[in-house]
Protein backbone atom coordinates (compact mmCIF):
# COMPACT_ATOMS: atom_id res chain seq x y z
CA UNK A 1 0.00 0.00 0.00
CA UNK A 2 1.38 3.70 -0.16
CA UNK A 3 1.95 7.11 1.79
CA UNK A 4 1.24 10.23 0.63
CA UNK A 5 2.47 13.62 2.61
CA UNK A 6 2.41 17.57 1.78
CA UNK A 7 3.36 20.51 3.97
CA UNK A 8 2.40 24.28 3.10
CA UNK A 9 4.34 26.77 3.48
CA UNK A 10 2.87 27.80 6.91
CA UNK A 11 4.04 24.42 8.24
CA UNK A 12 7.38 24.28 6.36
CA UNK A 13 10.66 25.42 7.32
CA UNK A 14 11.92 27.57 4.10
CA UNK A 15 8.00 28.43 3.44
CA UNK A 16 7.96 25.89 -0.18
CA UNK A 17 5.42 22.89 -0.09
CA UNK A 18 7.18 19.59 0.62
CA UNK A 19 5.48 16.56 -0.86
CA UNK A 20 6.85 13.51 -0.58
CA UNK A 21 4.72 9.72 -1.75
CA UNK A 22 6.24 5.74 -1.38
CA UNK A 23 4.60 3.68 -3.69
CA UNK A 24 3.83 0.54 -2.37
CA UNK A 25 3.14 -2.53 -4.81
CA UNK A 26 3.89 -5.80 -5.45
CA UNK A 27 7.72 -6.46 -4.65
CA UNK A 28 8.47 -8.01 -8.12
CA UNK A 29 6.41 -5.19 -10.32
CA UNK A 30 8.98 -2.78 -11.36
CA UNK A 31 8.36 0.90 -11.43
CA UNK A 32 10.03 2.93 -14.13
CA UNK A 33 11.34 6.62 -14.15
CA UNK A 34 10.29 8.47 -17.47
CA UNK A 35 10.93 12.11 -18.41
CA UNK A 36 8.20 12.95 -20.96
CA UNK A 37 8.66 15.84 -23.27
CA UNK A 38 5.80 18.28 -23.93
CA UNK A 39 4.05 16.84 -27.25
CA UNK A 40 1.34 18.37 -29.92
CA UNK A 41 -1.20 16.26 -31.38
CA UNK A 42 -3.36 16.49 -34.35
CA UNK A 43 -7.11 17.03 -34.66
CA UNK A 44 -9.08 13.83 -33.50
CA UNK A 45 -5.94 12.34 -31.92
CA UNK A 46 -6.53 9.82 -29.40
CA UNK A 47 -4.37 8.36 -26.22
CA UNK A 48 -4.50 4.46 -25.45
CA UNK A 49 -4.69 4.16 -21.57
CA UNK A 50 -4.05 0.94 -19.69
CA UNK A 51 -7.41 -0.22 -20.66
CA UNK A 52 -9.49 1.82 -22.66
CA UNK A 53 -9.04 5.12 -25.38
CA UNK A 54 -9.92 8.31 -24.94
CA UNK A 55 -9.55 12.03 -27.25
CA UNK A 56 -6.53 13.50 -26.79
CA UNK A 57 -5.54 16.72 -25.99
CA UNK A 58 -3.50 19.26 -28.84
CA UNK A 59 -0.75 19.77 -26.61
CA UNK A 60 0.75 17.73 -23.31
CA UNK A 61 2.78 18.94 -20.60
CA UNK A 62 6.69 17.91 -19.91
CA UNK A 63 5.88 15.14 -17.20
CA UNK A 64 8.16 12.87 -14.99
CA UNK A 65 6.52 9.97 -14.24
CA UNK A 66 7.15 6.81 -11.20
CA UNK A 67 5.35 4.55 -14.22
CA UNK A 68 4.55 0.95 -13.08
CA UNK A 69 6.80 -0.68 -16.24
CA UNK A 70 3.08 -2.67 -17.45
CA UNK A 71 0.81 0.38 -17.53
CA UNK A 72 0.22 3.64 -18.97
CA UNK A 73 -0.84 5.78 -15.61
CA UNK A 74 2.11 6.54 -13.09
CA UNK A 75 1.56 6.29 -9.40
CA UNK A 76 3.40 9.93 -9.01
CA UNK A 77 4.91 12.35 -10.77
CA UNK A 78 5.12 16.28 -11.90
CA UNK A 79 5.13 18.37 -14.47
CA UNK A 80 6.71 21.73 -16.10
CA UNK A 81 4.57 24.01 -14.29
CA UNK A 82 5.28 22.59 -11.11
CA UNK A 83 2.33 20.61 -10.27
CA UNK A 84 3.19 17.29 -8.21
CA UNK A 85 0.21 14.21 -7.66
CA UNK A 86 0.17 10.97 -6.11
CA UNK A 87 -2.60 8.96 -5.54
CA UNK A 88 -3.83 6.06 -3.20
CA UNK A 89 -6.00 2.93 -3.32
CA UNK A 90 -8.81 3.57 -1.67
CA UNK A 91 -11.76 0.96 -0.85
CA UNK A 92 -15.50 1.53 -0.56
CA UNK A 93 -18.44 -0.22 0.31
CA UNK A 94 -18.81 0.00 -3.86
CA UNK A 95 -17.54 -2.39 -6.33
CA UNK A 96 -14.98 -0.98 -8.49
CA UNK A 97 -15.87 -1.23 -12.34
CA UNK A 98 -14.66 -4.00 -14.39
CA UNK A 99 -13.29 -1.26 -16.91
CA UNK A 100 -12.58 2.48 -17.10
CA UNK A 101 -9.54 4.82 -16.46
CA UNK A 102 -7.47 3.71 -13.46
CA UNK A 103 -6.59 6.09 -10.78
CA UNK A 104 -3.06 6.01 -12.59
CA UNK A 105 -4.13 6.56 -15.96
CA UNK A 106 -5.92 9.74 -14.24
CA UNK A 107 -3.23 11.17 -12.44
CA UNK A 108 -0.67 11.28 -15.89
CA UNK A 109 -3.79 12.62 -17.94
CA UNK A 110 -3.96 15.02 -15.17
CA UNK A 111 0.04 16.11 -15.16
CA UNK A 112 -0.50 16.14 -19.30
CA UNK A 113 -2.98 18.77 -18.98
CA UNK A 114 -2.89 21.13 -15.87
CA UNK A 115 -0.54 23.93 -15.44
CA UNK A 116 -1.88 24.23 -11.45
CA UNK A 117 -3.42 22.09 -8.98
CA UNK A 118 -6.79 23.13 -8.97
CA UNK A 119 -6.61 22.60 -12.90
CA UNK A 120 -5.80 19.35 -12.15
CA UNK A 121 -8.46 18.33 -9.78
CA UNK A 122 -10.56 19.62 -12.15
CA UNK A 123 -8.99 17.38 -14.97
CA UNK A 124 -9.48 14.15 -12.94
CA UNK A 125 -12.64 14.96 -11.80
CA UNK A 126 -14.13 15.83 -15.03
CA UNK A 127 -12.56 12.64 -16.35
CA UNK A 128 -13.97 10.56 -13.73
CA UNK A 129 -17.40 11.96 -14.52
CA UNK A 130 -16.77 11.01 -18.14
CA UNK A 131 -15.35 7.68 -18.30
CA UNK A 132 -15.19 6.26 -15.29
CA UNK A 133 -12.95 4.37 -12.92
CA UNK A 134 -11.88 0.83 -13.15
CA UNK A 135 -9.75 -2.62 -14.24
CA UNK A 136 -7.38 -4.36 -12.85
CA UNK A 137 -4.74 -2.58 -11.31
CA UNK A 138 -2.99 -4.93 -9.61
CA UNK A 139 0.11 -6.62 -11.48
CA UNK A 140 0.19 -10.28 -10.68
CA UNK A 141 -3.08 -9.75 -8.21
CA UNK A 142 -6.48 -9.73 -8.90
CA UNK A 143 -6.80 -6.08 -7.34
CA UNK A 144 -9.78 -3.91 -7.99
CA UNK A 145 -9.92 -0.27 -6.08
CA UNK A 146 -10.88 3.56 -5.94
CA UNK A 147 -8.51 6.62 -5.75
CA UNK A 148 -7.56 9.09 -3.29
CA UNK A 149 -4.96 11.87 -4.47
CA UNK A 150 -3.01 14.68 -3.17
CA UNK A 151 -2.40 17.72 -5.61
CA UNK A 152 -0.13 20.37 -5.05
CA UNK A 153 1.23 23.03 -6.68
CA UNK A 154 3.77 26.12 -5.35
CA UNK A 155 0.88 27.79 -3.52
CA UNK A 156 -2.12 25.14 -3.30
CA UNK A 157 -2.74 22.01 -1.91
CA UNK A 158 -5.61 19.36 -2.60
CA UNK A 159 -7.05 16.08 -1.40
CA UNK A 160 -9.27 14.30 -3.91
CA UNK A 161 -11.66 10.81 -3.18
CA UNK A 162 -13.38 8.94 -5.03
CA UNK A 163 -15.89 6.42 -5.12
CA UNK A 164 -17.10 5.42 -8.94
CA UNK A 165 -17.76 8.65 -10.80
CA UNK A 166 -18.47 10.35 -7.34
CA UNK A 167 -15.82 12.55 -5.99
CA UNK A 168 -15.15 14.70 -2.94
CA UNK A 169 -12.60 17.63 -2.19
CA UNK A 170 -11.18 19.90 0.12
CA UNK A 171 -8.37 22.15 0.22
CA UNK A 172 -5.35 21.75 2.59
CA UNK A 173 -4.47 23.97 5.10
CA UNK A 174 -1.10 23.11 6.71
CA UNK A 175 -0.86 19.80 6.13
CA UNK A 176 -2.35 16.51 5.13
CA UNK A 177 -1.22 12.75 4.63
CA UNK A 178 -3.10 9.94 3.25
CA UNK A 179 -2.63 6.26 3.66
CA UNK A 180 -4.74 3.62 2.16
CA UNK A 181 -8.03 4.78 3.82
CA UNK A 182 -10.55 7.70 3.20
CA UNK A 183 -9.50 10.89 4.84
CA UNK A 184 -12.34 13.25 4.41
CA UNK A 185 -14.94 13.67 7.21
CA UNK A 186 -17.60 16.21 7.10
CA UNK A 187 -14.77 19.24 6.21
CA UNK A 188 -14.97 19.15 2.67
CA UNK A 189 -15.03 21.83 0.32
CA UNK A 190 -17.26 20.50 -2.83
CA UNK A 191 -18.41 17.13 -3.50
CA UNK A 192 -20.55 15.70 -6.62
CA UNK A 193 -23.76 15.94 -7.13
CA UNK A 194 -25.99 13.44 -5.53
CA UNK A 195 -23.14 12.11 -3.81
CA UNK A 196 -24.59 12.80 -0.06
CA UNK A 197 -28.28 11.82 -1.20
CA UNK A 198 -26.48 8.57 -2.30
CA UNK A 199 -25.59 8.08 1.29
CA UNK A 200 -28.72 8.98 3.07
CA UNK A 201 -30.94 6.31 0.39
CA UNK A 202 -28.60 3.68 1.16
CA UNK A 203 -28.30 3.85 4.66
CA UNK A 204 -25.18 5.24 5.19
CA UNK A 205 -26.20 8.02 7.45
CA UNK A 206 -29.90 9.29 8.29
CA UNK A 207 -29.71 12.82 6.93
CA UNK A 208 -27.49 15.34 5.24
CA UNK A 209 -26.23 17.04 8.38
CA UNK A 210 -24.88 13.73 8.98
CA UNK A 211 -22.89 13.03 6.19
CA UNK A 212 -19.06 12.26 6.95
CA UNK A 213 -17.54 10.55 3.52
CA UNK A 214 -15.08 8.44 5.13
CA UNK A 215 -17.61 7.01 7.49
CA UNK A 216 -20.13 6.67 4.59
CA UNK A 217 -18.30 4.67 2.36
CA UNK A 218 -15.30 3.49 3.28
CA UNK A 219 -15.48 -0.49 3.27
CA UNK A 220 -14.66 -2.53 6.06
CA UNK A 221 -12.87 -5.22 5.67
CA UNK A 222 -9.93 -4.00 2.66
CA UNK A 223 -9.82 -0.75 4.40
CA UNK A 224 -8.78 -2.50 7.62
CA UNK A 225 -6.46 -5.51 5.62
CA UNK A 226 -4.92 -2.67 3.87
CA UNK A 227 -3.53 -1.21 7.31
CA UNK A 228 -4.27 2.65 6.64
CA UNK A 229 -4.56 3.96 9.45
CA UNK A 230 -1.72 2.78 11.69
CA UNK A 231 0.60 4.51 8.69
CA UNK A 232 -1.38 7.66 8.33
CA UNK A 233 -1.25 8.12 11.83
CA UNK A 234 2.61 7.69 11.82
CA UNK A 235 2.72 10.22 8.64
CA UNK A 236 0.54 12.78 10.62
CA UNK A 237 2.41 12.58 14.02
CA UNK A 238 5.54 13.33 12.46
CA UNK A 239 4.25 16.46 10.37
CA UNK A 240 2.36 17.45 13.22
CA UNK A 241 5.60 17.73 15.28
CA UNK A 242 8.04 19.17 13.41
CA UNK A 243 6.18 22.32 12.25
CA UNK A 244 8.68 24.97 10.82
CA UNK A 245 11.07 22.48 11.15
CA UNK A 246 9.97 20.40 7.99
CA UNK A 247 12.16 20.98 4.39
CA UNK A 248 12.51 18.27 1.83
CA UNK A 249 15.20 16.37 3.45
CA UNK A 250 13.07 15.74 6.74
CA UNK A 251 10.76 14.03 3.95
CA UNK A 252 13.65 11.71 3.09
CA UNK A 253 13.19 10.21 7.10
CA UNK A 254 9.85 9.82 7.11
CA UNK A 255 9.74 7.94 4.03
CA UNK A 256 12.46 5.47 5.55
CA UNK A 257 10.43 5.50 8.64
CA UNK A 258 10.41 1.85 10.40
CA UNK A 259 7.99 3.20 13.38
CA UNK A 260 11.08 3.87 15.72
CA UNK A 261 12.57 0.58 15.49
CA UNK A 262 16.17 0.53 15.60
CA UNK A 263 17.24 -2.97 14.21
CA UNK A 264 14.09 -3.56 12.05
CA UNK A 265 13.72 -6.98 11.01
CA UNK A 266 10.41 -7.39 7.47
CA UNK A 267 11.16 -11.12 8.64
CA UNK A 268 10.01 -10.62 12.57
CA UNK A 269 7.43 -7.51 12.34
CA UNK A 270 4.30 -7.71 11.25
CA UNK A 271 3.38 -3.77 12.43
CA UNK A 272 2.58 -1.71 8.79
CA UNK A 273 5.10 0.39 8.28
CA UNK A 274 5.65 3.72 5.88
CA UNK A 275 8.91 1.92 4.55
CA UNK A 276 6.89 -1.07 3.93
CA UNK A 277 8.55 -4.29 3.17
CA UNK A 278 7.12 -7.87 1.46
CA UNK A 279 6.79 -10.41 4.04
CA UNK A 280 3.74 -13.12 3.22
CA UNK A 281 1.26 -13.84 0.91
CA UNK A 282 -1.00 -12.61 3.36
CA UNK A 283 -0.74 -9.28 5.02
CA UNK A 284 2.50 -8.36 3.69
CA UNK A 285 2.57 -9.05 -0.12
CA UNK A 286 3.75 -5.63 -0.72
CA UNK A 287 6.54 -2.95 -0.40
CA UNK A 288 7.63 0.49 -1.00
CA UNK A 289 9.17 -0.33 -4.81
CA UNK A 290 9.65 3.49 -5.05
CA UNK A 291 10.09 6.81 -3.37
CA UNK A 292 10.03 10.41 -4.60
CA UNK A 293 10.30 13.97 -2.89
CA UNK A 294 9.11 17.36 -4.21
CA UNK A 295 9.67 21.04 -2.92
CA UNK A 296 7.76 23.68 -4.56
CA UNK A 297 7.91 27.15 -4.87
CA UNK A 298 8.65 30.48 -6.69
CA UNK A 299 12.49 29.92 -6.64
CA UNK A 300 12.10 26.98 -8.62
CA UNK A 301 10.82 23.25 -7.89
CA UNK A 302 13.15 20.13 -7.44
CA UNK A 303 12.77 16.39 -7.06
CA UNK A 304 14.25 13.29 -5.70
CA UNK A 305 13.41 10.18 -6.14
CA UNK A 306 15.15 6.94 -4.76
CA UNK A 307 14.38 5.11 -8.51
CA UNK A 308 14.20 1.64 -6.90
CA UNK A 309 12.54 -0.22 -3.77
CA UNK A 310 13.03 -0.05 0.32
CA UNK A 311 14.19 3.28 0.39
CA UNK A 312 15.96 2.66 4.06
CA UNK A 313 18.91 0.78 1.49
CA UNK A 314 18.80 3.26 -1.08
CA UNK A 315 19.84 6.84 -2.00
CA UNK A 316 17.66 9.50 -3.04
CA UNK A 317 19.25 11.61 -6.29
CA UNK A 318 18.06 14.55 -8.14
CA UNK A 319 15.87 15.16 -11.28
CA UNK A 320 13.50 16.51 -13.92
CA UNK A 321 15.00 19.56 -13.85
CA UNK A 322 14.29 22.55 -16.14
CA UNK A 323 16.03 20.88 -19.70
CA UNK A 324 17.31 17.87 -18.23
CA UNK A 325 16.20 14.03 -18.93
CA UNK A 326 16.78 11.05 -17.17
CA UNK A 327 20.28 9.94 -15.66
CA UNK A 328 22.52 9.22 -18.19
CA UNK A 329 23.69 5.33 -17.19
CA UNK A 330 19.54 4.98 -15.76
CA UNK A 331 18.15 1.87 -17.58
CA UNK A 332 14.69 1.23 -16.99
CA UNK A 333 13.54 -2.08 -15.90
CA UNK A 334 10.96 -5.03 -17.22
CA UNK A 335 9.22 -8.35 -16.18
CA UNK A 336 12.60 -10.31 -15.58
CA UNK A 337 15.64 -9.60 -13.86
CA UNK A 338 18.49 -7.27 -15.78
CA UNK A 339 21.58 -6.23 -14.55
CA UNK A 340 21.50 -3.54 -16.53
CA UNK A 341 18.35 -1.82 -15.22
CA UNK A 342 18.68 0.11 -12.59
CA UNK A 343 15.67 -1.08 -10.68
CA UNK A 344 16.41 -4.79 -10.85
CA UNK A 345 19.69 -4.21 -9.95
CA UNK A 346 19.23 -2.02 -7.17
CA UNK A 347 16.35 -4.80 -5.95
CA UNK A 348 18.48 -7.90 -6.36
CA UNK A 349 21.08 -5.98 -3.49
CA UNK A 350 18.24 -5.57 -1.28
CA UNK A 351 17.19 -8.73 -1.58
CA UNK A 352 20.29 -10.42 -0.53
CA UNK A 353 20.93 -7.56 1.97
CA UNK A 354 18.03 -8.65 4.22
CA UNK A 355 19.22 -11.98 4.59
CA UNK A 356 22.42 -10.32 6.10
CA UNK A 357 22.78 -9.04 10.18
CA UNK A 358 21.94 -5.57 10.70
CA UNK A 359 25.27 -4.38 10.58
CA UNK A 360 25.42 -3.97 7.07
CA UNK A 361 22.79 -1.97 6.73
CA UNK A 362 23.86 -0.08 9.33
CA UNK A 363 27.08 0.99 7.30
CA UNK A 364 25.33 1.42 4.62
CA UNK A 365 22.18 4.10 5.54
CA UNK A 366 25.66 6.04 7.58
CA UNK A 367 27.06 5.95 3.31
CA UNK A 368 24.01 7.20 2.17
CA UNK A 369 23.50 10.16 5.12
CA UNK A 370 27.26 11.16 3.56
CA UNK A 371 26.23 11.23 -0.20
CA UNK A 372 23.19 13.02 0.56
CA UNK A 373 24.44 15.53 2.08
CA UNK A 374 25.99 16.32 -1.41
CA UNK A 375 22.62 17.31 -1.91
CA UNK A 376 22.30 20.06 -0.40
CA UNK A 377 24.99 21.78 -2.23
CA UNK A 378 23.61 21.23 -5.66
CA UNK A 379 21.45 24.30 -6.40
CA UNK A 380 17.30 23.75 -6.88
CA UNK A 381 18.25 24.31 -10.80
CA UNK A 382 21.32 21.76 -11.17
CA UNK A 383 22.08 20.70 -14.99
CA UNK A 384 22.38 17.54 -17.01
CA UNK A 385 25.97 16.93 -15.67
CA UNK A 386 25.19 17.84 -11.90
CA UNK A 387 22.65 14.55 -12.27
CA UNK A 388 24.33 12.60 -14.23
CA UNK A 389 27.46 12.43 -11.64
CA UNK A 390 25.57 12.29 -8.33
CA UNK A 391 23.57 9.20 -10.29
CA UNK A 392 26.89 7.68 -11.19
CA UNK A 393 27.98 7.97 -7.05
CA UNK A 394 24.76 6.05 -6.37
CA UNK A 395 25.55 3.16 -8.41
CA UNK A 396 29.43 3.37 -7.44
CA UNK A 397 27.16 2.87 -3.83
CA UNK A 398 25.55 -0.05 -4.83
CA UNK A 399 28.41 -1.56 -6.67
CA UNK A 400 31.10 -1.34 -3.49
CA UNK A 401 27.90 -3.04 -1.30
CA UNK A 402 27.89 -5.49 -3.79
CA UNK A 403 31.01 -6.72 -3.65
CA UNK A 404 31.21 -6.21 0.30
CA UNK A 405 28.22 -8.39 0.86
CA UNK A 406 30.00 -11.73 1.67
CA UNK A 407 31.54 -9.53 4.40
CA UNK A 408 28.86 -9.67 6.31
CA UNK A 409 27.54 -12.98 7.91
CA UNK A 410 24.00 -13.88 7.22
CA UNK A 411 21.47 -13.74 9.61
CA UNK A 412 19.06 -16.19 11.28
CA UNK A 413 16.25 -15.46 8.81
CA UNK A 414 12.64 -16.59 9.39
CA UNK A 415 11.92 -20.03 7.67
CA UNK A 416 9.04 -18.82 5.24
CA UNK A 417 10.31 -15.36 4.91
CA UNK A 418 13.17 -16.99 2.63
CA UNK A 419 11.07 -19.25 0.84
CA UNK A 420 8.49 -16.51 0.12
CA UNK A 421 11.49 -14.48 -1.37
CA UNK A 422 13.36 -17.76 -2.82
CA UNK A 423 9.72 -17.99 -4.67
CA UNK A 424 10.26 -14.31 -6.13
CA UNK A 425 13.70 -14.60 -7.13
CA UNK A 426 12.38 -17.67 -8.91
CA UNK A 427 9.82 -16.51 -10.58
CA UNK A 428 11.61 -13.07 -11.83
CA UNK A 429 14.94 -15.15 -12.95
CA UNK A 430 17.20 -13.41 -10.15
């Protein structure tokens, strides 16, 4: 499942919004880093989405997109003009459809055509209202769900849900997180049409004055199986207490963020976690496959993204800025293992580094405080070369752990937590 935080300016240390989103999926379903120039398209033009066609617009936006390698929506991403979305899953007492635009396919659609954030609610929600939600949007599951989203932009901040065609919406003040589970009580802003006398008919609550969304519709049983609110509690606690104190890099943390465990061992705890690691088929069949950061403002806008999975064992590195593309030595990533592509690679390391004692990843986060640092002396509007070096350090990083690994002595792992990954490493040719 995934994490989704913003901070305005109010809250923030250098007064930019700070977003920052892990996307948590199935541990073997590679997501891709893309850098999309701005495009023009003809008259009558359409745009094939994961599963259905729509018209297309005459002219797209310069995107970076976190792209799930098998689909055409991204879970999170930005574009030119500075707008920044990432969306949830999100289940209701309503059955998702069996076809339609997924929550991804809305969110690049959205980044295509907004230049702010209130132009992109508007985007998804008149989308939505189109075409509908729905397919499969699970990679090797069966998975079926609704959308939540955070939008943000340099000066404005919104949380989007949706049920169906239905939406809801209200503007941040301060700060916000979501985590798997409707957020919005009775404080919303604008909601569709029908949408409250939908919950009075069925039951949901006895009048209009009663009407709280997330108590309305959120369903049971996936809501609680998909451990929400543990994790948005975590997310909010820590925003909540470090106001003024929170910049991009404090985002970086709480991403990593194992609850306050010290030695954290995916094999022994079962807690959900924001830094959420693959355990079991059963309440752990996901993880955090990738990790990005945004700070917004007038100065200028930068990202970070960690590119790969777990990011407590990897790196975050700069990108998408103003005339730059992707890493120079980046390679994305498919179905099967590659050495070449950065994500497998990167994911083949962690894999084997779990099975090690703690100690290695102990020396390892200590490397990556160091590089990071570096960071903070690249400035917001670093060029081609800047990223393309600091890249290259990362996967000097990766390669000296590599070749250190057999340094460390392995672990007492659980039983079935090695046979659940021997199965994956099996099954994606590791």
């Amino acid at each position: 499942m995934c994490d989704t935080v913003v901070a305005l300016g109010s809250w923030t240390k250098n007064g930019s919004v700070i977003f920052g989103k892990n996307s948590d999926r199935e541990p073997d379903e590679v997501q891709n880093l893309e850098v999309i120039p701005e495009q023009e398209y003809p008259l009558c033009a359409e745009v094939k989405c994961t599963y259905i066609s729509i018209p297309q617009v005459s002219r797209t936006n310069r995107i970076f997109l976190c792209r799930p390698f098998w689909m055409f929506g991204a879970e999170m991403g930005a574009n030119e003009h500075g707008v920044v979305i990432g969306n949830e899953a999100i289940f209701t007492k309503d059955k998702p459809e069996k076809i339609g635009l997924t929550g991804m396919d809305l969110l690049r659609l959205a980044l295509e055509r907004s230049e702010s954030a209130k132009e992109a609610l508007d985007v998804i929600i008149n989308l939505l209202e189109k075409y509908g939600q729905g397919g499969k949007c699970g990679y090797r599951f069966n998975l079926y769900y609704m959308n939540s989203y955070i939008i943000a932009d340099r000066s404005e901040v919104y949380v989007l849900e949706t049920n169906k065609r239905n939406w809801i919406w209200k503007k941040v003040k301060d700060f916000w997180s979501i985590s798997n589970i409707p957020s919005i009580e009775d404080d919303f802003d604008d909601c569709a049409p029908g949408l409250i006398e939908d919950a009075v008919k069925r039951g949901f609550c006895k009048r209009k004055s009663d009407f709280n969304f997330k108590k309305s519709y959120s369903g049971r049983f996936m809501t609680w199986a998909a451990g929400g609110a543990p994790r948005e509690c975590q997310t909010r606690n820590y925003l909540q207490r470090f106001k003024k104190e929170l910049d991009i890099y404090s985002l970086f943390s709480l991403l990593r963020s194992h609850g306050g465990i010290q030695e954290y061992r995916p094999d022994k705890v079962s807690e959900p976690m924001v830094c959420f690691h693959s355990a079991n088929k059963l309440f752990r069949r996901t993880q955090t496959v990738c990790s990005i950061t945004a700070e917004l403002s007038d100065k200028g806008c930068r990202y970070f993204t960690t590119g790969s999975s777990n990011p407590c064992l990897s790196p975050y590195f700069p990108i998408f800025t103003e005339g730059t593309i992707l890493p120079k030595e980046y390679l994305p990533g498919g179905e099967f293992f590659d050495l070449n592509s950065f994500w497998w690679r990167s994911e083949r390391f962690h894999r084997r580094a779990f099975l090690k004692t703690e100690n290695l990843r102990v020396d390892l986060r200590l490397e990556i405080y160091n590089l990071e640092d570096e960071l903070k002396k690249i400035n917001r509007n670093c060029i081609q070369s800047e990223i393309d070096n600091y890249f290259k350090k990362v996967l000097l990083l990766i390669e000296k752990y590599e070749e250190k690994l057999n340094n460390y002595p392995d672990k007492n792992v659980n039983f079935f937590y090695r046979k659940y990954w021997n199965g994956y490493n099996k099954k994606n040719r590791v």
